[in-house]
PDB file of N, CA and C in Angstrom:
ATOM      1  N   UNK A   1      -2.588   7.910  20.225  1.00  0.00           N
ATOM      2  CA  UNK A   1      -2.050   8.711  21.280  1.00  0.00           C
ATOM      3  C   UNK A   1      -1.796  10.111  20.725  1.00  0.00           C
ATOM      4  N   UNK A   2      -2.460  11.209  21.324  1.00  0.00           N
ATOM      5  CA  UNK A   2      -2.145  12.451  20.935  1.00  0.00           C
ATOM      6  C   UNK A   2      -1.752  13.067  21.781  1.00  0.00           C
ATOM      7  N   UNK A   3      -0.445  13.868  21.443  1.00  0.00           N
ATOM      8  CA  UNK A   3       0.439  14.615  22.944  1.00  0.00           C
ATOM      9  C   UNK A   3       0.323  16.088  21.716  1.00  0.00           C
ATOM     10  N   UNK A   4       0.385  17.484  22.247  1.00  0.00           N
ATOM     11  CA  UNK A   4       1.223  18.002  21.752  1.00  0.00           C
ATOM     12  C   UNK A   4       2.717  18.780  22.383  1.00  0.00           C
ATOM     13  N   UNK A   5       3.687  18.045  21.669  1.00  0.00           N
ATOM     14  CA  UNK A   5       4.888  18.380  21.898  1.00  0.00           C
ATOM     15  C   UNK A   5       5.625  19.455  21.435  1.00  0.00           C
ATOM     16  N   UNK A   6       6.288  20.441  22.218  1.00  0.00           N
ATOM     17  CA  UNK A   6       6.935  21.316  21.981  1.00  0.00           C
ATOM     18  C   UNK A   6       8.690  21.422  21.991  1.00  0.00           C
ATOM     19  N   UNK A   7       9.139  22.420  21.716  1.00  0.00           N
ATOM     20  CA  UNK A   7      10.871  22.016  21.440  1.00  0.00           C
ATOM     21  C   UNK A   7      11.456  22.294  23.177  1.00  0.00           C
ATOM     22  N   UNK A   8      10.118  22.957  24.094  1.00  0.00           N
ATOM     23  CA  UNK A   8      10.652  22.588  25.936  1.00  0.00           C
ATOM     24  C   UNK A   8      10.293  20.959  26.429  1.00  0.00           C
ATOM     25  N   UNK A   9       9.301  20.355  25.670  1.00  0.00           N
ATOM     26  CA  UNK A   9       9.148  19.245  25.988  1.00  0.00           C
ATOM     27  C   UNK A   9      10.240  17.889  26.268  1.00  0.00           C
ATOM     28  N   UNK A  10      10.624  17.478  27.570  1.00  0.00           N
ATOM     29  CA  UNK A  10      11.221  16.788  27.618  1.00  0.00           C
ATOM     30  C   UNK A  10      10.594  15.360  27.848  1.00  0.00           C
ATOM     31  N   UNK A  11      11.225  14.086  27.045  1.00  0.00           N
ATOM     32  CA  UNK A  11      10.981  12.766  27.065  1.00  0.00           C
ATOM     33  C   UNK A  11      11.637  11.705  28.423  1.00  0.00           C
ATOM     34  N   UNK A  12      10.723  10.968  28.539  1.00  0.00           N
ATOM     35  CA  UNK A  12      11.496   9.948  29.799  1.00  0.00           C
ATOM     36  C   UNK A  12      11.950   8.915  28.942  1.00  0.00           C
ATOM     37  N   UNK A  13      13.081   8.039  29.062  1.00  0.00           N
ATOM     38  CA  UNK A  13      13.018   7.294  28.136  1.00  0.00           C
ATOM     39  C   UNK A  13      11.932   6.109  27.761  1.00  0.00           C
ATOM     40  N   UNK A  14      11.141   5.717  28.783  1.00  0.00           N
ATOM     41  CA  UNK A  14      10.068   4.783  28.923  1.00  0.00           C
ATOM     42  C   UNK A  14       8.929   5.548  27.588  1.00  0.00           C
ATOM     43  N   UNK A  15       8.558   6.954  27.907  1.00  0.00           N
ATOM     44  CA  UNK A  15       7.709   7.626  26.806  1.00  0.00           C
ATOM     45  C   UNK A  15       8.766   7.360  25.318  1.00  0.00           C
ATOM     46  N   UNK A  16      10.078   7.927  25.293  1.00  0.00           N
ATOM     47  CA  UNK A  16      10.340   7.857  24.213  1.00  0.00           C
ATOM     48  C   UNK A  16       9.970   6.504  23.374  1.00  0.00           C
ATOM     49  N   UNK A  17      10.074   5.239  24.295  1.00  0.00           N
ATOM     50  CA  UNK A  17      10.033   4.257  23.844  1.00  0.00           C
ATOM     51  C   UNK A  17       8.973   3.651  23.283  1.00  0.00           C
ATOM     52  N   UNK A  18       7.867   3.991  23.662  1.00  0.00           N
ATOM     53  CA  UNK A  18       6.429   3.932  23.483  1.00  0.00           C
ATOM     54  C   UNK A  18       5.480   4.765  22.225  1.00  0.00           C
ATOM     55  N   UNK A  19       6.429   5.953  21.997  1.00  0.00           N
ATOM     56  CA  UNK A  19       6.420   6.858  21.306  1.00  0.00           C
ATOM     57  C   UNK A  19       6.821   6.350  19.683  1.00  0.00           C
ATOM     58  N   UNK A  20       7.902   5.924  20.014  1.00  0.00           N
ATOM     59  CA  UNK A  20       9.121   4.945  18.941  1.00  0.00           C
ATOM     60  C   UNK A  20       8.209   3.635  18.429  1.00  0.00           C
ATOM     61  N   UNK A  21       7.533   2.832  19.121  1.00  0.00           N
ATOM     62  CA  UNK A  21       7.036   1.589  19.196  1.00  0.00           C
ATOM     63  C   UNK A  21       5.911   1.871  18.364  1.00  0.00           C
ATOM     64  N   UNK A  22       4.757   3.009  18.436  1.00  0.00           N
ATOM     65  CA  UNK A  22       3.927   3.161  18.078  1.00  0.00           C
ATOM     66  C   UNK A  22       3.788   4.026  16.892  1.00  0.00           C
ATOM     67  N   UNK A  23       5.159   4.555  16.231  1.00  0.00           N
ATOM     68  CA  UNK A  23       5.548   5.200  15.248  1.00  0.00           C
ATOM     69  C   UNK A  23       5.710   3.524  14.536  1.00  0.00           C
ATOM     70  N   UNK A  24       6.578   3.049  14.833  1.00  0.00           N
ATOM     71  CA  UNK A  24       6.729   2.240  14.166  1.00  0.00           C
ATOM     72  C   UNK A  24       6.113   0.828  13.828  1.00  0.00           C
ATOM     73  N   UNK A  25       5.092   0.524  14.077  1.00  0.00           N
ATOM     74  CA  UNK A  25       3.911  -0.110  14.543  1.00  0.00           C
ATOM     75  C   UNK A  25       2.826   0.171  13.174  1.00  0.00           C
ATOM     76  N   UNK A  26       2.631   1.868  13.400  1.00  0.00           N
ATOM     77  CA  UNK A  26       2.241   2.528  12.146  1.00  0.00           C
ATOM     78  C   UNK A  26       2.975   2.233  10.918  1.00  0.00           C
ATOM     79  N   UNK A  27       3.671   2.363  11.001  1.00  0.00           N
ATOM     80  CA  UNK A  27       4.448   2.352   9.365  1.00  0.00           C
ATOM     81  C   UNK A  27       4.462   0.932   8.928  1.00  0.00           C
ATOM     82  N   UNK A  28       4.141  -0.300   9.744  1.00  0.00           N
ATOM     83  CA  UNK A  28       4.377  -1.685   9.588  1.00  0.00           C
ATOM     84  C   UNK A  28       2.964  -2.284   8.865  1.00  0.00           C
ATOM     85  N   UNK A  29       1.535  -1.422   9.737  1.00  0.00           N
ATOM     86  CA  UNK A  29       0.289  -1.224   9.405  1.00  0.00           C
ATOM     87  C   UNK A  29       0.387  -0.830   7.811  1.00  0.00           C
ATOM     88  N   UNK A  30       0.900   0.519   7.394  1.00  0.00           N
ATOM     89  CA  UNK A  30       0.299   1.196   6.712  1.00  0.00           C
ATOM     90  C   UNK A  30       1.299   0.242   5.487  1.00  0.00           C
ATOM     91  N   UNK A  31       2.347  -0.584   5.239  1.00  0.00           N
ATOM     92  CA  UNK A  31       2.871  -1.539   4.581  1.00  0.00           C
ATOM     93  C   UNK A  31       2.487  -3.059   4.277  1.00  0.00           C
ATOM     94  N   UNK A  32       1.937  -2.873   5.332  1.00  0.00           N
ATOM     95  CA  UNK A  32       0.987  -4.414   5.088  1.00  0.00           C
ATOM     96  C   UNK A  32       0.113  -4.136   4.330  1.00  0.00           C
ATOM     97  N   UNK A  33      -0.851  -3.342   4.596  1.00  0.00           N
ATOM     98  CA  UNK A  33      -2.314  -2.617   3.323  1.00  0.00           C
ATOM     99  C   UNK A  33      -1.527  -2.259   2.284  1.00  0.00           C
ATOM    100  N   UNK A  34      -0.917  -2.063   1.836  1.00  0.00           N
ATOM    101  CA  UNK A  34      -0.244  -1.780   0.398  1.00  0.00           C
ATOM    102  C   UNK A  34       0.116  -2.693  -0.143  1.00  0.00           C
ATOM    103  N   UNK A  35       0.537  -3.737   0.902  1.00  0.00           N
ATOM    104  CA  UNK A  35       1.408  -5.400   0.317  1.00  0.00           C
ATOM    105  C   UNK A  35      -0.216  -5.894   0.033  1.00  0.00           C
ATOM    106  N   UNK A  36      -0.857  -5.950   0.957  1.00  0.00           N
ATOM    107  CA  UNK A  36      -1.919  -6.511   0.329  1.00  0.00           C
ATOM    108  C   UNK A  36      -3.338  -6.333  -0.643  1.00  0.00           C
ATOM    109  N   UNK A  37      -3.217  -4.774  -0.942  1.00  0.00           N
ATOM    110  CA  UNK A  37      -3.754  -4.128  -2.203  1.00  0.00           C
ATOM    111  C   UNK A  37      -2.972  -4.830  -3.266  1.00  0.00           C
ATOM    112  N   UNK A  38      -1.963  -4.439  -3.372  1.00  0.00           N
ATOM    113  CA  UNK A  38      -0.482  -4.623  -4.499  1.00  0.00           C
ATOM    114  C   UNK A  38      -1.293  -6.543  -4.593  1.00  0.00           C
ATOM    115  N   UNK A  39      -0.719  -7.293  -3.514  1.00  0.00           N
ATOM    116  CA  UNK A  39      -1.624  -9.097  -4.007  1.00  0.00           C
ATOM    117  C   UNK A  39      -2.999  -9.350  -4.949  1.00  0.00           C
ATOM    118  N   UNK A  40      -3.599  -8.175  -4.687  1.00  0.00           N
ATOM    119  CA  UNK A  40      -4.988  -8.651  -4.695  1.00  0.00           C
ATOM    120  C   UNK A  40      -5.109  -7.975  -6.321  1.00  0.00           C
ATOM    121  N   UNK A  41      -4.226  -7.092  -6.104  1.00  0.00           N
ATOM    122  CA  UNK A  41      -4.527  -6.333  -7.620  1.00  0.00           C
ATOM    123  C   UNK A  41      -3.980  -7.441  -8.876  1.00  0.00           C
ATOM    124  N   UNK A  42      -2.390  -7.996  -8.222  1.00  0.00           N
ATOM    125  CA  UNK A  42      -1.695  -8.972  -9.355  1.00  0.00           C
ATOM    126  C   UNK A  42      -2.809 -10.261  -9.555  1.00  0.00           C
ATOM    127  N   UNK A  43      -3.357 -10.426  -8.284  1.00  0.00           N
ATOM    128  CA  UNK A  43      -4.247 -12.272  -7.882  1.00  0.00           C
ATOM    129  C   UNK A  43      -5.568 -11.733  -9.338  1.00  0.00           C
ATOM    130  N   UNK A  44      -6.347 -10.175  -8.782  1.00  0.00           N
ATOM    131  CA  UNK A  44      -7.057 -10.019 -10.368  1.00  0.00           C
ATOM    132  C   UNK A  44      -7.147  -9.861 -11.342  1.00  0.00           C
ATOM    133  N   UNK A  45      -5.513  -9.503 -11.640  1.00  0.00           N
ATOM    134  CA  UNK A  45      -4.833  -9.435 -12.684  1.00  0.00           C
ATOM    135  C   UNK A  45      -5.097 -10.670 -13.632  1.00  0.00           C
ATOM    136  N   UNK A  46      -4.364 -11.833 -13.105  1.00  0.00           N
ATOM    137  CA  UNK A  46      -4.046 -13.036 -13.281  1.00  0.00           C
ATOM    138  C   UNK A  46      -5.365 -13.601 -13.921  1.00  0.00           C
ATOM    139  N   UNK A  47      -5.999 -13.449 -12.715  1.00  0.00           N
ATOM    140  CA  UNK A  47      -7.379 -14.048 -13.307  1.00  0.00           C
ATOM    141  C   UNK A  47      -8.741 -13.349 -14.173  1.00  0.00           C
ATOM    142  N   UNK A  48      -8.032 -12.072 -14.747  1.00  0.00           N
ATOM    143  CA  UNK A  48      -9.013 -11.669 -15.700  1.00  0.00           C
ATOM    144  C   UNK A  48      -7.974 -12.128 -16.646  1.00  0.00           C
ATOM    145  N   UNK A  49      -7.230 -12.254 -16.650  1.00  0.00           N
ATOM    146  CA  UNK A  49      -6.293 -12.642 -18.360  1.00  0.00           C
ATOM    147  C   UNK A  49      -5.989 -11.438 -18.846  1.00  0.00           C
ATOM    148  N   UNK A  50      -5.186 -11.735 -20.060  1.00  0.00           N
ATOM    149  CA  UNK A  50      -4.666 -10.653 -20.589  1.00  0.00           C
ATOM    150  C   UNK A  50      -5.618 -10.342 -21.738  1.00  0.00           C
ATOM    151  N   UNK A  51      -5.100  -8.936 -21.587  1.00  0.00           N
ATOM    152  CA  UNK A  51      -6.062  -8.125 -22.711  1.00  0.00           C
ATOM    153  C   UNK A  51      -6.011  -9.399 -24.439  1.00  0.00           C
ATOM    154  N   UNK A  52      -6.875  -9.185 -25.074  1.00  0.00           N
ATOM    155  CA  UNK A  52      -6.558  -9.435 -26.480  1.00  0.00           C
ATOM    156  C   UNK A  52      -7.581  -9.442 -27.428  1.00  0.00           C
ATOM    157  N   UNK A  53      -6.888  -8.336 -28.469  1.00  0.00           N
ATOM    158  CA  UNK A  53      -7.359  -7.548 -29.566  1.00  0.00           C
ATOM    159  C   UNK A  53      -7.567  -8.775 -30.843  1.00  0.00           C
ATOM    160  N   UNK A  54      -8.438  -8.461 -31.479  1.00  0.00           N
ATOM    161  CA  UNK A  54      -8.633  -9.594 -32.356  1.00  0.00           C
ATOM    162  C   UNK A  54      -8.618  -8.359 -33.725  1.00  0.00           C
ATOM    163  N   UNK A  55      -7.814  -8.526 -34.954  1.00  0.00           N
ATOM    164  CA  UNK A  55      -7.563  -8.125 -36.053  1.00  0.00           C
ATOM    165  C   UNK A  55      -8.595  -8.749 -36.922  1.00  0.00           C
ATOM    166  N   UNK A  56      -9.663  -8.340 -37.565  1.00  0.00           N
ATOM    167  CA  UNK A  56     -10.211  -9.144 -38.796  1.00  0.00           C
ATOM    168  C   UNK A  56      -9.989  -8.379 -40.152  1.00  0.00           C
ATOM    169  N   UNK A  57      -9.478  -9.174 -41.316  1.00  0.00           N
ATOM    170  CA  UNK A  57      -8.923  -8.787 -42.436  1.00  0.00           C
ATOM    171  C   UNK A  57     -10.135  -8.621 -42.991  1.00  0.00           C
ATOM    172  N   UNK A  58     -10.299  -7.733 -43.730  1.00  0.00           N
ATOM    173  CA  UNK A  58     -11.665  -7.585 -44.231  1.00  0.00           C
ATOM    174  C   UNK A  58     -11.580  -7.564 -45.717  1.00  0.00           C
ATOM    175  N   UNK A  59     -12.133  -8.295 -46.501  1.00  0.00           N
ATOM    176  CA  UNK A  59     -11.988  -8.819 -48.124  1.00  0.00           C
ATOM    177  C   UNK A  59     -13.179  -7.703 -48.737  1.00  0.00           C
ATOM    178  N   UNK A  60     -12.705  -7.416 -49.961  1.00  0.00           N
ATOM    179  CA  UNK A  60     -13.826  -7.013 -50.841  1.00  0.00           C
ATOM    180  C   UNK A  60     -13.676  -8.171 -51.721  1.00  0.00           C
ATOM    181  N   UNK A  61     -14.980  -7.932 -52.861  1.00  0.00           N
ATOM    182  CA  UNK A  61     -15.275  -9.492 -53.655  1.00  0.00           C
ATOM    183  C   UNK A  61     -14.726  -8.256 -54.889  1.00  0.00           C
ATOM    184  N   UNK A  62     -14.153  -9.122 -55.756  1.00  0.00           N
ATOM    185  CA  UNK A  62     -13.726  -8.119 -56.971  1.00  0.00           C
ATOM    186  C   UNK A  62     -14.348  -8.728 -58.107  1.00  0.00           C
TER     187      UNK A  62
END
């Protein structure tokens, strides 16, 4: 929904409400995609394993 609103613009409360609903609607959207980036990142986390460095001592023959 695109209005542009000015500081003469007056609201009915039915618009405000709709206005409100769909603000907040958005922000519920744009939290779910983050909750479920954030899952998917720990779920590939998990299943690549953890890093690990292997040390080899290295001998000379004397």
């Amino acid at each position: 929904m695109n209005m542009k609103l000015n500081s003469a613009t007056r609201l009915t409360d039915s618009l405000e409400r709709e206005l409100l609903a769909c603000a907040i609607l958005e922000q519920q959207q744009y939290d779910m995609g983050k909750a479920l980036k954030s899952a998917f990142t720990k779920i590939a986390t998990f299943f690549k394993g953890p890093k690990v460095t292997l040390h080899h001592a290295t001998h000379t023959a004397n």
